[in-house]
N, C-alpha and C. Protein backbone atom coordinates (compact mmCIF):
# COMPACT_ATOMS: atom_id res chain seq x y z
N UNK A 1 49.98 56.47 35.33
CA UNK A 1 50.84 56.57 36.52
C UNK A 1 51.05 55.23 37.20
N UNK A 2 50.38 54.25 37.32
CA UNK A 2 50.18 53.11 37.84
C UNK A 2 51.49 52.10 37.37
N UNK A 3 51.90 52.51 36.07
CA UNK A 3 52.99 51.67 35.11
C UNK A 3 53.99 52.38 36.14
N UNK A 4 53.96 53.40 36.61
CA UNK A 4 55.48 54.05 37.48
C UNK A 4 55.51 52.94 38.66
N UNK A 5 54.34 52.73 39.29
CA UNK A 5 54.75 51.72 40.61
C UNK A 5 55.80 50.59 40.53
N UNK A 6 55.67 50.01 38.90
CA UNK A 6 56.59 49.06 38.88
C UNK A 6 57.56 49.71 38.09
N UNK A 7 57.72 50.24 37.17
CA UNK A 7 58.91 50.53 36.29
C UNK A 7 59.63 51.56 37.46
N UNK A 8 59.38 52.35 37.68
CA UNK A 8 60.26 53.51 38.43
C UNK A 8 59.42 53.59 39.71
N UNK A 9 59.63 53.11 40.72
CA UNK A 9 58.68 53.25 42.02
C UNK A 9 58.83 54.87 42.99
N UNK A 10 60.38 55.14 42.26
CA UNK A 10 60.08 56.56 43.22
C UNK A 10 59.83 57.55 42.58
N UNK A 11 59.32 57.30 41.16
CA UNK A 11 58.10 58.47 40.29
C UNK A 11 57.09 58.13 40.57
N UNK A 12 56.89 57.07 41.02
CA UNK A 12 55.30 57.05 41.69
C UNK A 12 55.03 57.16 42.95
N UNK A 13 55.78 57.65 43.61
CA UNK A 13 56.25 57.92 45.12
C UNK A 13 55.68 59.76 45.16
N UNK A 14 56.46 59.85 44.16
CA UNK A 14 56.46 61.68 44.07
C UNK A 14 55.05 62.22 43.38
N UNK A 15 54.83 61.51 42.15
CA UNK A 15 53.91 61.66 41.63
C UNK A 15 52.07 61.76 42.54
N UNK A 16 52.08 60.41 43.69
CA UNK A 16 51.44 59.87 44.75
C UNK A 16 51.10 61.41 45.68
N UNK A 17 52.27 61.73 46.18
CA UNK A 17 52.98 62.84 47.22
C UNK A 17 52.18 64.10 46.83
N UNK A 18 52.11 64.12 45.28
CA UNK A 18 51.63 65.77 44.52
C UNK A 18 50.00 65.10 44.68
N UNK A 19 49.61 64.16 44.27
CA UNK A 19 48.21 63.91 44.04
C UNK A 19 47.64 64.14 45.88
N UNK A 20 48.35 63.60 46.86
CA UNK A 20 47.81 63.35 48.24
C UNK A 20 47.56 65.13 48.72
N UNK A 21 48.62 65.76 48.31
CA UNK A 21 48.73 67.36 48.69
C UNK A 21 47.64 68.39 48.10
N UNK A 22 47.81 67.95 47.11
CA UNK A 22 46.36 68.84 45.65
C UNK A 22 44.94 68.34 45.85
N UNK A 23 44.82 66.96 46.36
CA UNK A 23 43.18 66.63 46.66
C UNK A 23 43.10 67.09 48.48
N UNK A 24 43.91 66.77 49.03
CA UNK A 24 43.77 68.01 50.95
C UNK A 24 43.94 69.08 50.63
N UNK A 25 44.36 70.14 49.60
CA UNK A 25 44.29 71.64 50.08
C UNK A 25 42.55 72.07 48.87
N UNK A 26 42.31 71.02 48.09
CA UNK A 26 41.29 71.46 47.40
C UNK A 26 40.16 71.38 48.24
N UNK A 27 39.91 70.10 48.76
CA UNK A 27 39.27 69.72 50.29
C UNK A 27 39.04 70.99 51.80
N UNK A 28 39.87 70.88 51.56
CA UNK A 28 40.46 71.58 52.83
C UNK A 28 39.88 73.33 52.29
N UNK A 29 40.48 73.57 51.34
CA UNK A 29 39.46 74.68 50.49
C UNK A 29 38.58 75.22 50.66
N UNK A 30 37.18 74.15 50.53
CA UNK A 30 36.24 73.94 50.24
C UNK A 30 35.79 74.25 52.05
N UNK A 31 36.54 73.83 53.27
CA UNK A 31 35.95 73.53 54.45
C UNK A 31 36.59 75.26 54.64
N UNK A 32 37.19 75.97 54.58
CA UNK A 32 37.63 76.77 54.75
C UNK A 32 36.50 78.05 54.24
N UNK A 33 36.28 77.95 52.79
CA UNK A 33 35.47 78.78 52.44
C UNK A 33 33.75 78.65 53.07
N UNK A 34 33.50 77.60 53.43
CA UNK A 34 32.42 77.44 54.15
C UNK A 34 32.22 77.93 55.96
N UNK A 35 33.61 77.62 56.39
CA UNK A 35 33.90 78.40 57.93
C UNK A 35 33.34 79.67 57.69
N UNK A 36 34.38 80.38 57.01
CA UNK A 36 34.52 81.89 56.66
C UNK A 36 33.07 82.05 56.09
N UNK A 37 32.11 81.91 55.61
CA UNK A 37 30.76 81.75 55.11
C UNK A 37 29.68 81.85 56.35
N UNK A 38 30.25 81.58 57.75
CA UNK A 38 29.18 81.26 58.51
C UNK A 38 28.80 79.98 59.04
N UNK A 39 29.66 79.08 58.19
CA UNK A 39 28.93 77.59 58.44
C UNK A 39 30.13 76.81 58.86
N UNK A 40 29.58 75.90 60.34
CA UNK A 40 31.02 75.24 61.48
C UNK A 40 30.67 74.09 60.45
N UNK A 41 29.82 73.20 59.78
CA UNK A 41 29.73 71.63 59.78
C UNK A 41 31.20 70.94 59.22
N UNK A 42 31.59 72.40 58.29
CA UNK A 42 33.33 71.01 57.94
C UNK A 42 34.53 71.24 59.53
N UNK A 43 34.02 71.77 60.59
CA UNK A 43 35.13 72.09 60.95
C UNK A 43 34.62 70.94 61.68
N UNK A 44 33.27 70.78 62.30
CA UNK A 44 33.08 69.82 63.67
C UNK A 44 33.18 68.46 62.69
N UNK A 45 33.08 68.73 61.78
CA UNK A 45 33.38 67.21 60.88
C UNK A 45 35.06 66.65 60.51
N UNK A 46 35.82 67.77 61.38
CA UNK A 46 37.38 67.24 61.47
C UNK A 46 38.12 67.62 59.61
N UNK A 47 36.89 68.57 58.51
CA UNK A 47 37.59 68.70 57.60
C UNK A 47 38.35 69.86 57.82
N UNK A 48 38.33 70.91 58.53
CA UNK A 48 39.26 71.92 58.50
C UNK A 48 40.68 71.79 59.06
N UNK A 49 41.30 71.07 58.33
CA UNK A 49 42.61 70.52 58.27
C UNK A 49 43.49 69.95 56.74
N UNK A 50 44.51 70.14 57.04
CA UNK A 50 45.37 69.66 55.48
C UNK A 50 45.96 68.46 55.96
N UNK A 51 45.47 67.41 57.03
CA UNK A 51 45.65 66.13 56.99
C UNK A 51 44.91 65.41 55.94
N UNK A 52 46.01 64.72 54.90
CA UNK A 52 45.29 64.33 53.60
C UNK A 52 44.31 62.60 54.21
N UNK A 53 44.55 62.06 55.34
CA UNK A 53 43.72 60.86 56.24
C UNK A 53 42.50 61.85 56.01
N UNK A 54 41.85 62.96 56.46
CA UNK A 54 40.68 63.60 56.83
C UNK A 54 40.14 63.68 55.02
N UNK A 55 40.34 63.66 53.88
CA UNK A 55 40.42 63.94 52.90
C UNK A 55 40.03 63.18 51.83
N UNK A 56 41.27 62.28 51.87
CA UNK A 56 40.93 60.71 50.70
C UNK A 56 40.19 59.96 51.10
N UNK A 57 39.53 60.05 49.56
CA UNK A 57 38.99 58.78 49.39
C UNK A 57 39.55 57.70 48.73
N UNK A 58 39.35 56.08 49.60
CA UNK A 58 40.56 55.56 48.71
C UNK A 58 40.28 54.86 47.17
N UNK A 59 38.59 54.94 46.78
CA UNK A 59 38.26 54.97 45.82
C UNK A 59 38.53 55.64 44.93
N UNK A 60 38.71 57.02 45.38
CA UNK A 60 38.76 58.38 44.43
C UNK A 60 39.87 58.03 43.98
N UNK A 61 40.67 58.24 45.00
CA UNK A 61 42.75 57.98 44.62
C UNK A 61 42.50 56.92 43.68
N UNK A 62 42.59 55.40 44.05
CA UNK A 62 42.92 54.70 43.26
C UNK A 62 42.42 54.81 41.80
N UNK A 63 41.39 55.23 41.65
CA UNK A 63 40.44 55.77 40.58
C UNK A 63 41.72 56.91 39.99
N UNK A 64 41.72 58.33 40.48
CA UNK A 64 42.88 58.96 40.03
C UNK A 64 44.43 58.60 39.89
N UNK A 65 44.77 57.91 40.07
CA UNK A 65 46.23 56.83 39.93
C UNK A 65 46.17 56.17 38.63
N UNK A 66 44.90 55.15 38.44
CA UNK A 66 44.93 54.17 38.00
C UNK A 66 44.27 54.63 36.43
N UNK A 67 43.32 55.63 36.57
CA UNK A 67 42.34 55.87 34.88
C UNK A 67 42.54 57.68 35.10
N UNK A 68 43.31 58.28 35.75
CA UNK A 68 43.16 59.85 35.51
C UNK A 68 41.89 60.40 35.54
N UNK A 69 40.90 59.95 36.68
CA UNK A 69 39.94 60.50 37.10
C UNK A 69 39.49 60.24 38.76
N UNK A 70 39.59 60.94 39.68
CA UNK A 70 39.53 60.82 40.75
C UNK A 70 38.07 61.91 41.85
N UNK A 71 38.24 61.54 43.38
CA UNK A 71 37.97 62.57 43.51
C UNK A 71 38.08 62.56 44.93
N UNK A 72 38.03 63.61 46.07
CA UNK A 72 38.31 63.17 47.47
C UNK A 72 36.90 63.31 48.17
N UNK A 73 37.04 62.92 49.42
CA UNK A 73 36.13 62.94 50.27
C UNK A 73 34.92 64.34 50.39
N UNK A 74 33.66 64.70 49.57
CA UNK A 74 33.29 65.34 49.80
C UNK A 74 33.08 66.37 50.62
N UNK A 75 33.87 67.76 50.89
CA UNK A 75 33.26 68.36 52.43
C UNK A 75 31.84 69.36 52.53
N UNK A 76 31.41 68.50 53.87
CA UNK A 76 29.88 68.96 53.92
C UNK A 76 30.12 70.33 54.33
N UNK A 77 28.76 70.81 53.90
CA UNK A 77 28.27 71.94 54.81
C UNK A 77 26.92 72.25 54.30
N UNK A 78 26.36 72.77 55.34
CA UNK A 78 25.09 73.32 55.37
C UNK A 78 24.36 74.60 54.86
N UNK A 79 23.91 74.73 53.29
CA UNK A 79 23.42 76.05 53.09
C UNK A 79 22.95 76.96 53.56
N UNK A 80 22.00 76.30 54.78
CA UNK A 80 21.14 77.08 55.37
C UNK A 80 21.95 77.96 56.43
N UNK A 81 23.27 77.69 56.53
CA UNK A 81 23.80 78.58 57.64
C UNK A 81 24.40 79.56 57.16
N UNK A 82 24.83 79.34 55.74
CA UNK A 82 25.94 80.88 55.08
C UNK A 82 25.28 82.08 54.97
N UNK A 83 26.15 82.80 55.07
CA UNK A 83 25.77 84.28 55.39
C UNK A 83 24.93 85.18 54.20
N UNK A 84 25.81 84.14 53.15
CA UNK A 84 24.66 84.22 51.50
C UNK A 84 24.27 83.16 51.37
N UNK A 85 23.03 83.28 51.14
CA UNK A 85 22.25 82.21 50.39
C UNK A 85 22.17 81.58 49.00
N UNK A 86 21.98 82.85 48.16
CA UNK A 86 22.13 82.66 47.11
C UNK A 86 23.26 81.89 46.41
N UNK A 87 24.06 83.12 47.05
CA UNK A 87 25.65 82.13 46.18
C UNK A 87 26.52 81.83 47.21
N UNK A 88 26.29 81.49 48.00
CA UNK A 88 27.07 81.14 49.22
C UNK A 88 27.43 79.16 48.51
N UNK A 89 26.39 78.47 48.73
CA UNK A 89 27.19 77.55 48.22
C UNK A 89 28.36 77.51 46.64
N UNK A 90 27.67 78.27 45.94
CA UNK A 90 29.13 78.74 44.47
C UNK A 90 30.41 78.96 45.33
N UNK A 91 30.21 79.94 46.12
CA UNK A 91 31.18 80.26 46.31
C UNK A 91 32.33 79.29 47.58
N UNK A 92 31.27 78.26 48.50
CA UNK A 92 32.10 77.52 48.60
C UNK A 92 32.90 76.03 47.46
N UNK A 93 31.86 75.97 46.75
CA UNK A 93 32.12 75.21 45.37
C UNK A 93 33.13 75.95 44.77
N UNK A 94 33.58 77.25 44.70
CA UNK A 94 34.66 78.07 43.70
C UNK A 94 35.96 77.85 44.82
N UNK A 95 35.88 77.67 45.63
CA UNK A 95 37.04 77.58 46.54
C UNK A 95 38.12 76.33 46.00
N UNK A 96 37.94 75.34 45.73
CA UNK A 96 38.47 74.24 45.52
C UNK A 96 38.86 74.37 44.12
N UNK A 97 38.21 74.67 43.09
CA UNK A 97 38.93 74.83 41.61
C UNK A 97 40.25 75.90 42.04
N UNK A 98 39.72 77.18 42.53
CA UNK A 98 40.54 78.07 42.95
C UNK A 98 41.66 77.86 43.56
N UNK A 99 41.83 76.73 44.68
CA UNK A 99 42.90 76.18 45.40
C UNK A 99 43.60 75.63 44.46
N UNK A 100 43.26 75.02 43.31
CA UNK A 100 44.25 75.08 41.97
C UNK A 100 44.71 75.37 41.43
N UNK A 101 44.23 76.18 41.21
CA UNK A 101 44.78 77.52 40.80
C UNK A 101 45.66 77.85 40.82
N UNK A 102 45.66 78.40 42.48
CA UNK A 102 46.85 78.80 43.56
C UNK A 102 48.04 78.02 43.69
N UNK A 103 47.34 76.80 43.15
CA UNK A 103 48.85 75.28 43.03
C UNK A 103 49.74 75.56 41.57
N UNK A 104 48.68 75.75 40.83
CA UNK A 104 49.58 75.90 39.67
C UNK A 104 50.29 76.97 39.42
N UNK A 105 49.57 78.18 39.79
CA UNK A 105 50.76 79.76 40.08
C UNK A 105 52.19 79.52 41.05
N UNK A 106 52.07 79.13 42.09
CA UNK A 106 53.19 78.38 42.94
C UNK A 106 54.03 77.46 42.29
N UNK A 107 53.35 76.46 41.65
CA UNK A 107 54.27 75.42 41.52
C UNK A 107 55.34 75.49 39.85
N UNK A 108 54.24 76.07 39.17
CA UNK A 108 54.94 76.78 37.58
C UNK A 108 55.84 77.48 38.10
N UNK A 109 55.58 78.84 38.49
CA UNK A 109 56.81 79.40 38.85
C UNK A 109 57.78 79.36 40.05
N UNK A 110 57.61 78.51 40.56
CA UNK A 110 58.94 77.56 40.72
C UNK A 110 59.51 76.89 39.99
N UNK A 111 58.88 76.07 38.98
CA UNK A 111 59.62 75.06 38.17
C UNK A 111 60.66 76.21 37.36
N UNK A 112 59.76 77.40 37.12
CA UNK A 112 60.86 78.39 35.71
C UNK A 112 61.86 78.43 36.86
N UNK A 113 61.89 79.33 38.08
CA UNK A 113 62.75 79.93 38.66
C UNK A 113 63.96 78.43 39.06
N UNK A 114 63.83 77.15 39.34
CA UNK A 114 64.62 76.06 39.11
C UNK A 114 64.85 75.76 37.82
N UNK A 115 64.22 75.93 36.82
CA UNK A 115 65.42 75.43 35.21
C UNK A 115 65.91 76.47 34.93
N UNK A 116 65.29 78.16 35.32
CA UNK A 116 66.31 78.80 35.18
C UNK A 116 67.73 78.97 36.05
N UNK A 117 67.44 78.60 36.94
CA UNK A 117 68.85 79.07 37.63
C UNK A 117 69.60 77.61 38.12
N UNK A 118 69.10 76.32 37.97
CA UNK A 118 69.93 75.29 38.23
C UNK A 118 70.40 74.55 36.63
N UNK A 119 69.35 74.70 35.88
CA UNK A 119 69.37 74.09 34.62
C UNK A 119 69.23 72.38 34.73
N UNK A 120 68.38 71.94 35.55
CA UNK A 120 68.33 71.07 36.02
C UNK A 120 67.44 70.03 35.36
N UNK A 121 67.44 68.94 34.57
CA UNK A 121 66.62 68.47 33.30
C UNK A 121 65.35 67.72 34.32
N UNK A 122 64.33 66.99 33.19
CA UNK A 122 63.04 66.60 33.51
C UNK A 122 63.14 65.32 34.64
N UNK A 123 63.95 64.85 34.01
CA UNK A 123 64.56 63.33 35.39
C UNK A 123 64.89 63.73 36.70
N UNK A 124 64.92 65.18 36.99
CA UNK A 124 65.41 65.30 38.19
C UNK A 124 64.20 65.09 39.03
N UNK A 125 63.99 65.03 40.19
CA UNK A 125 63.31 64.54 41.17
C UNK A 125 61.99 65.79 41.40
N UNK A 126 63.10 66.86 41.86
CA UNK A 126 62.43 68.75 42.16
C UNK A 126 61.37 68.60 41.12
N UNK A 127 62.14 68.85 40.20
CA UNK A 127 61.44 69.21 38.51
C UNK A 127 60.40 68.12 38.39
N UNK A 128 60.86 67.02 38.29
CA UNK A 128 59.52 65.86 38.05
C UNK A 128 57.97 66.38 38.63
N UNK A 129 58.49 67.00 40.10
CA UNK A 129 57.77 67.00 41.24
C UNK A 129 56.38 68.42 41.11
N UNK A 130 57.53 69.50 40.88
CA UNK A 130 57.00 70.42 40.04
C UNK A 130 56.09 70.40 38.88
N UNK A 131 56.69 69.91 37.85
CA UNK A 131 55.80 69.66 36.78
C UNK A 131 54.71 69.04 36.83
N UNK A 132 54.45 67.60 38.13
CA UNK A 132 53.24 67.00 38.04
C UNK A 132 52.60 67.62 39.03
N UNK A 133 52.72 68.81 39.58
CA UNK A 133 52.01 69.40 40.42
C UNK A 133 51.48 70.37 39.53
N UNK A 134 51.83 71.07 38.84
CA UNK A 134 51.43 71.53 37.98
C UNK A 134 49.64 70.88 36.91
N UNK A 135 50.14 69.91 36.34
CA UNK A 135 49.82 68.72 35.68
C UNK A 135 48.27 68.71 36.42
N UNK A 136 48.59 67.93 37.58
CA UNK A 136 47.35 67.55 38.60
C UNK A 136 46.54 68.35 38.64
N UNK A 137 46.93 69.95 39.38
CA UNK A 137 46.02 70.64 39.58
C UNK A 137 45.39 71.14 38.39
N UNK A 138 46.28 71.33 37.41
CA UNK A 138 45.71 71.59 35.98
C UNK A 138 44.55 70.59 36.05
N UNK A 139 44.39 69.15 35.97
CA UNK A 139 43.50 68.55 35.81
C UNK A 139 42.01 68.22 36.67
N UNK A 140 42.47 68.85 37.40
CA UNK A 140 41.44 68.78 38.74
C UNK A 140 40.67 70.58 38.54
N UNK A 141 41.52 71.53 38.35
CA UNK A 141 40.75 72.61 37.85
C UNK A 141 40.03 72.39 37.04
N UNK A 142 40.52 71.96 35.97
CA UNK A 142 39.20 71.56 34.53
C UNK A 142 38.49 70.69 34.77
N UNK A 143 38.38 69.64 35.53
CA UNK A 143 37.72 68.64 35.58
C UNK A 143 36.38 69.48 36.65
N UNK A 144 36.96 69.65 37.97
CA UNK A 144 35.83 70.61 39.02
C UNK A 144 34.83 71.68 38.37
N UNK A 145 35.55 72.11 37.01
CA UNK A 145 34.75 73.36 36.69
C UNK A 145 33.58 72.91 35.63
N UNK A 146 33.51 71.75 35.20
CA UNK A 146 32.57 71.18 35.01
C UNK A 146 31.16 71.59 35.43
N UNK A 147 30.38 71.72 34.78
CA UNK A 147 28.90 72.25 35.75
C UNK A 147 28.08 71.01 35.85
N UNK A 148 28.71 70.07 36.08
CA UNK A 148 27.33 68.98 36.28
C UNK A 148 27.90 68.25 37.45
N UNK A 149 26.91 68.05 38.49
CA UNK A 149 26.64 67.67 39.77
C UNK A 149 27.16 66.31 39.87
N UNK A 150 28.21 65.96 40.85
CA UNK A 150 27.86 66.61 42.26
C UNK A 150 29.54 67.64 41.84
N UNK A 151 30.49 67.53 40.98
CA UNK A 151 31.05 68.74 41.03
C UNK A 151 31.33 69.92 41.04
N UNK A 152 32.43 70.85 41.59
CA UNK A 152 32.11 72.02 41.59
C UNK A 152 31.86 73.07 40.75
N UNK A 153 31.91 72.91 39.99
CA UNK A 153 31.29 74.18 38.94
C UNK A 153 30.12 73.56 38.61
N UNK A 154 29.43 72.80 38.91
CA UNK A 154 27.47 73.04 39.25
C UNK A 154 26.79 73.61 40.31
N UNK A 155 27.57 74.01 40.95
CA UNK A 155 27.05 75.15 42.23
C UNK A 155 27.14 76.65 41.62
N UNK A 156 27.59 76.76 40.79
CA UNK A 156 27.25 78.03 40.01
C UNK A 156 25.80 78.04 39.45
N UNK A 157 26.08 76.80 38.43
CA UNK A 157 24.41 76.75 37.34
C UNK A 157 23.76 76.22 38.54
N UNK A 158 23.60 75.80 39.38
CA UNK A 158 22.66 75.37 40.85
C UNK A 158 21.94 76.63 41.54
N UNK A 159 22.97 77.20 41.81
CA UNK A 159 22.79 78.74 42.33
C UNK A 159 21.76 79.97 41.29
N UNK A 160 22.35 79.82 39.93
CA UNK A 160 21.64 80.74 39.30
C UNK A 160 20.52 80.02 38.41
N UNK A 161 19.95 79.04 39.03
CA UNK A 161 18.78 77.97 38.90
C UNK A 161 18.08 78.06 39.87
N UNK A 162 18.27 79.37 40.74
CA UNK A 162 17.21 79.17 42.21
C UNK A 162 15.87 79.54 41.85
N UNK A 163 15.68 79.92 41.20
CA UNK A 163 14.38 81.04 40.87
C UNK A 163 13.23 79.50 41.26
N UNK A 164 12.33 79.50 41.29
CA UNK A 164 11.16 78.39 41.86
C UNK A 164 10.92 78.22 40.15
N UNK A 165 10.79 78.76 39.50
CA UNK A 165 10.68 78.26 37.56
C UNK A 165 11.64 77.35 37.44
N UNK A 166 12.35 77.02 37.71
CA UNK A 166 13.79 76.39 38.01
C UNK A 166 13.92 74.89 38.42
N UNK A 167 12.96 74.64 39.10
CA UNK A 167 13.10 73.79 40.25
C UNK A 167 13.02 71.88 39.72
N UNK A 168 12.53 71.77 38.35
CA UNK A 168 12.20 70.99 38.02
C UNK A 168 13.53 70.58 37.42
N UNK A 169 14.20 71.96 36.96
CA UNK A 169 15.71 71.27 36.12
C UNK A 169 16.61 70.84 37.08
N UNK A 170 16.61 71.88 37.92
CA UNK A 170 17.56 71.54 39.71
C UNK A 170 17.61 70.18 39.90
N UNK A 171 16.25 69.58 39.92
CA UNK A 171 15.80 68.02 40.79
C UNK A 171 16.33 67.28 40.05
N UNK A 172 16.46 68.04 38.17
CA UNK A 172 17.07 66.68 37.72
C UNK A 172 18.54 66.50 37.24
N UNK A 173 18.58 67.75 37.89
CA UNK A 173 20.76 67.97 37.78
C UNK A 173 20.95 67.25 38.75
N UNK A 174 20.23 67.37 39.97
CA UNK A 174 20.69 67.31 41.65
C UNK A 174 20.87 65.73 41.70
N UNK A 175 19.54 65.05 41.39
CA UNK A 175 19.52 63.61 41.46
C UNK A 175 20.09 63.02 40.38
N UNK A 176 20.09 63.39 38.35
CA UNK A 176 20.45 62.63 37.68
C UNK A 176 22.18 62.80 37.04
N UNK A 177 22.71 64.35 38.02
CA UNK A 177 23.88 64.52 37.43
C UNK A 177 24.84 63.52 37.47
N UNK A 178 25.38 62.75 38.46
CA UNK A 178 26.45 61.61 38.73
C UNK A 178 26.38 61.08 37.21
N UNK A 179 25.16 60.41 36.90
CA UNK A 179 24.56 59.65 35.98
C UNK A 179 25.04 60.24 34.19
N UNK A 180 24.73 62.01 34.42
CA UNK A 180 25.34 62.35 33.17
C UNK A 180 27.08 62.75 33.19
N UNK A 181 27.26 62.73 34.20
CA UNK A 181 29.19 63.17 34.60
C UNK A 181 29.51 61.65 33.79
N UNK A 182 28.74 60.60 34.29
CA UNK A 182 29.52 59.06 34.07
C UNK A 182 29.53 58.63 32.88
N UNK A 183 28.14 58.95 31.92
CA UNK A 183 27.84 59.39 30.79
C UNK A 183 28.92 59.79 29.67
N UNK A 184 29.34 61.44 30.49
CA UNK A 184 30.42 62.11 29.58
C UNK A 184 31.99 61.48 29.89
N UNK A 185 32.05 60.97 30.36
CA UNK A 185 32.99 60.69 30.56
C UNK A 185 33.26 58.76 30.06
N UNK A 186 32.52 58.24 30.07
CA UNK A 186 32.76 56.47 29.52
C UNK A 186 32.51 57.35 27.90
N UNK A 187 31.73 58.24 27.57
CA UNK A 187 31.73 58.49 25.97
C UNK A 187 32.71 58.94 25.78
N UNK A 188 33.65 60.06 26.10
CA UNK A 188 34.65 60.20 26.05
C UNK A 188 35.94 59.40 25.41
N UNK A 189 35.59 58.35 26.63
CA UNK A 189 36.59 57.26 26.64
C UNK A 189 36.43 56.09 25.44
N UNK A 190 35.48 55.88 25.40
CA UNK A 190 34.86 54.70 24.92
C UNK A 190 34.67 55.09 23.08
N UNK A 191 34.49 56.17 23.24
CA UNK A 191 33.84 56.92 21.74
C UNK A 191 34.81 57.67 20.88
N UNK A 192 35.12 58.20 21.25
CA UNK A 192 35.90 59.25 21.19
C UNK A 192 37.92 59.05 21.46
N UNK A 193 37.73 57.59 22.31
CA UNK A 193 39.55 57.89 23.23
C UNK A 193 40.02 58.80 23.69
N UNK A 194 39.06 59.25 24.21
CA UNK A 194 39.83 60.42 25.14
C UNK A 194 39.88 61.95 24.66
N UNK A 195 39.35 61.94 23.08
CA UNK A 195 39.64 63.08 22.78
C UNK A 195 39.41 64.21 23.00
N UNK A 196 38.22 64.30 23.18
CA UNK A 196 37.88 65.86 24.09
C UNK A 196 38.15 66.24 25.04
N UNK A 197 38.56 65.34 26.13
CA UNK A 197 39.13 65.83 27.57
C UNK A 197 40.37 66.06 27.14
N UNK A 198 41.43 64.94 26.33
CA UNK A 198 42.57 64.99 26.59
C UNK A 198 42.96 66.25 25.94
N UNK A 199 42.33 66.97 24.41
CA UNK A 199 42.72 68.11 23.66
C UNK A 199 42.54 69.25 24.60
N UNK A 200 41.21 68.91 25.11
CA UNK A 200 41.01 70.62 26.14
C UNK A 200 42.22 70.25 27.63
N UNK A 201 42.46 69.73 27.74
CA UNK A 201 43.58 69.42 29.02
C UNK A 201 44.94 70.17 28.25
N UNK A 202 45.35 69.05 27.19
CA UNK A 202 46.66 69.57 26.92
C UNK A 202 46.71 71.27 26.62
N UNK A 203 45.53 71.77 26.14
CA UNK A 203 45.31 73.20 25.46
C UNK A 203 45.33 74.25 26.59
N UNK A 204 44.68 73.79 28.04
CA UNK A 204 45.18 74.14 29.14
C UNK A 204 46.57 74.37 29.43
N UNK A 205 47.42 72.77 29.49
CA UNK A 205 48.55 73.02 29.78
C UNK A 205 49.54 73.61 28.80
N UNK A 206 49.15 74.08 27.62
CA UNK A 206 49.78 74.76 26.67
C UNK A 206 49.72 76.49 27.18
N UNK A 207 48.30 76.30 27.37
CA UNK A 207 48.28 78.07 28.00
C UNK A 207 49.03 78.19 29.31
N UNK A 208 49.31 77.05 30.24
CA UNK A 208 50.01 77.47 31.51
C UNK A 208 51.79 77.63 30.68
N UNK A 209 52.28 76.60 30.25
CA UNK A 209 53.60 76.45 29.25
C UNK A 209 54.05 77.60 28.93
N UNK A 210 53.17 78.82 28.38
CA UNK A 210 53.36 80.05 27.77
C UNK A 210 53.07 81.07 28.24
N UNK A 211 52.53 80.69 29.56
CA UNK A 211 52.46 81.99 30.31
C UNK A 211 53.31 82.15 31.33
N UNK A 212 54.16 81.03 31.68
CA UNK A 212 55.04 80.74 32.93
C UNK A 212 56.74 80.47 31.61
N UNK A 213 56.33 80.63 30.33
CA UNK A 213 58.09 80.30 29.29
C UNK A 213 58.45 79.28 30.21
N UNK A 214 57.60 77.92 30.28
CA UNK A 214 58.22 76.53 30.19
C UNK A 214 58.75 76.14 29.15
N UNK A 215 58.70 76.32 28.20
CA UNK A 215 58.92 75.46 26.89
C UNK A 215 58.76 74.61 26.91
N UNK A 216 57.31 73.92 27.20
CA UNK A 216 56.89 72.38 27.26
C UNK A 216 57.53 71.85 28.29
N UNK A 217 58.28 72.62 29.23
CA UNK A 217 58.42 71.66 30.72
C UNK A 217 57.52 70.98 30.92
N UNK A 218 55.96 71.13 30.95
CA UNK A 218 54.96 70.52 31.72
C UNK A 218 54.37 69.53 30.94
């Protein structure tokens, strides 16, 4: 995306626009499902809002712009206040993949309901806009559902790791996960080129393609 700033600056304008919107409502998500849970800390912490300022990080962004891996401003909250214990944090951790979800059901079918009825090709602005909204959240769902810490789909295996037999693997997800996320991911890159993320990504966006009759719009 970074090659758009200079070759085409207002695909990276739009492109920018979808990434700023998809990391505040995943955010924002996350502070939401924790309210509703019992627990104020994202609200008095100014995250219960879709101001994407309350949100980015400008590490994360530039990181997601620049190498297709990003991430936003963590939102806190406090276990000890949700109304479940057990899976109360999963379930604020499931909020944010989920808010993707919700992006890509919205934004796919819009894109069909615009090429069907304008016939309007990939250069157009709408459509561009669409499709990488699509795209993003696609990538931020698979990427979140990951089970290794500090992302969100390790609050699942976190959660059903409570048992006190447990506690030794917890300490070393909790403290050494960053370490194996950075791991899978430079091997990835480095080993591999990309291949395992990029095949299970595109295989994603093949299943959204055919369930929304894009015909490879996305």
């Amino acid at each position: 995306m970074i090659n758009a700033l200079i070759s085409n600056p207002l695909v990276f304008l739009i492109g920018l626009i979808a990434i700023l919107a998809s990391l505040s409502f995943h955010e924002f998500s996350h502070a939401v499902a924790g309210t509703l849970l019992g627990d104020d800390t994202a609200r008095r912490a100014g995250r219960l809002t879709l101001n994407p300022v309350a949100h980015v990080d400008f590490l994360g962004l530039l990181a997601l712009v620049t190498v297709g891996f990003g991430w936003g401003k963590p939102v806190p909250f406090n276990p000890y206040n949700l109304r479940e214990q057990k899976w109360g944090p999963a379930l604020v951790g499931a909020a944010g993949p989920f808010s993707n979800l919700l992006l890509i059901v919205i934004a796919a079918a819009a894109l069909r309901i615009v090429l069907t009825a304008t016939g309007l090709q990939a250069d157009n602005a709408l459509v561009f806009f669409l499709a990488f909204m699509v795209q993003i959240n696609a990538a931020l769902l698979f990427f979140n559902l990951i089970p290794i810490p500090p992302l969100d789909g390790s609050k699942f295996l976190l959660s059903a790791l409570s048992s006190p037999k447990h506690y030794a693997l917890r300490q070393a997800l909790e403290t050494k996960g960053p370490i194996y996320l950075l791991l899978l991911i430079l091997g990835d890159s480095l080993i591999f080129n990309g291949l395992i993320f990029g095949t299970l990504f595109r295989a994603v966006v093949g299943v959204i393609n055919a369930v929304f009759g894009l015909n490879g719009a996305i």
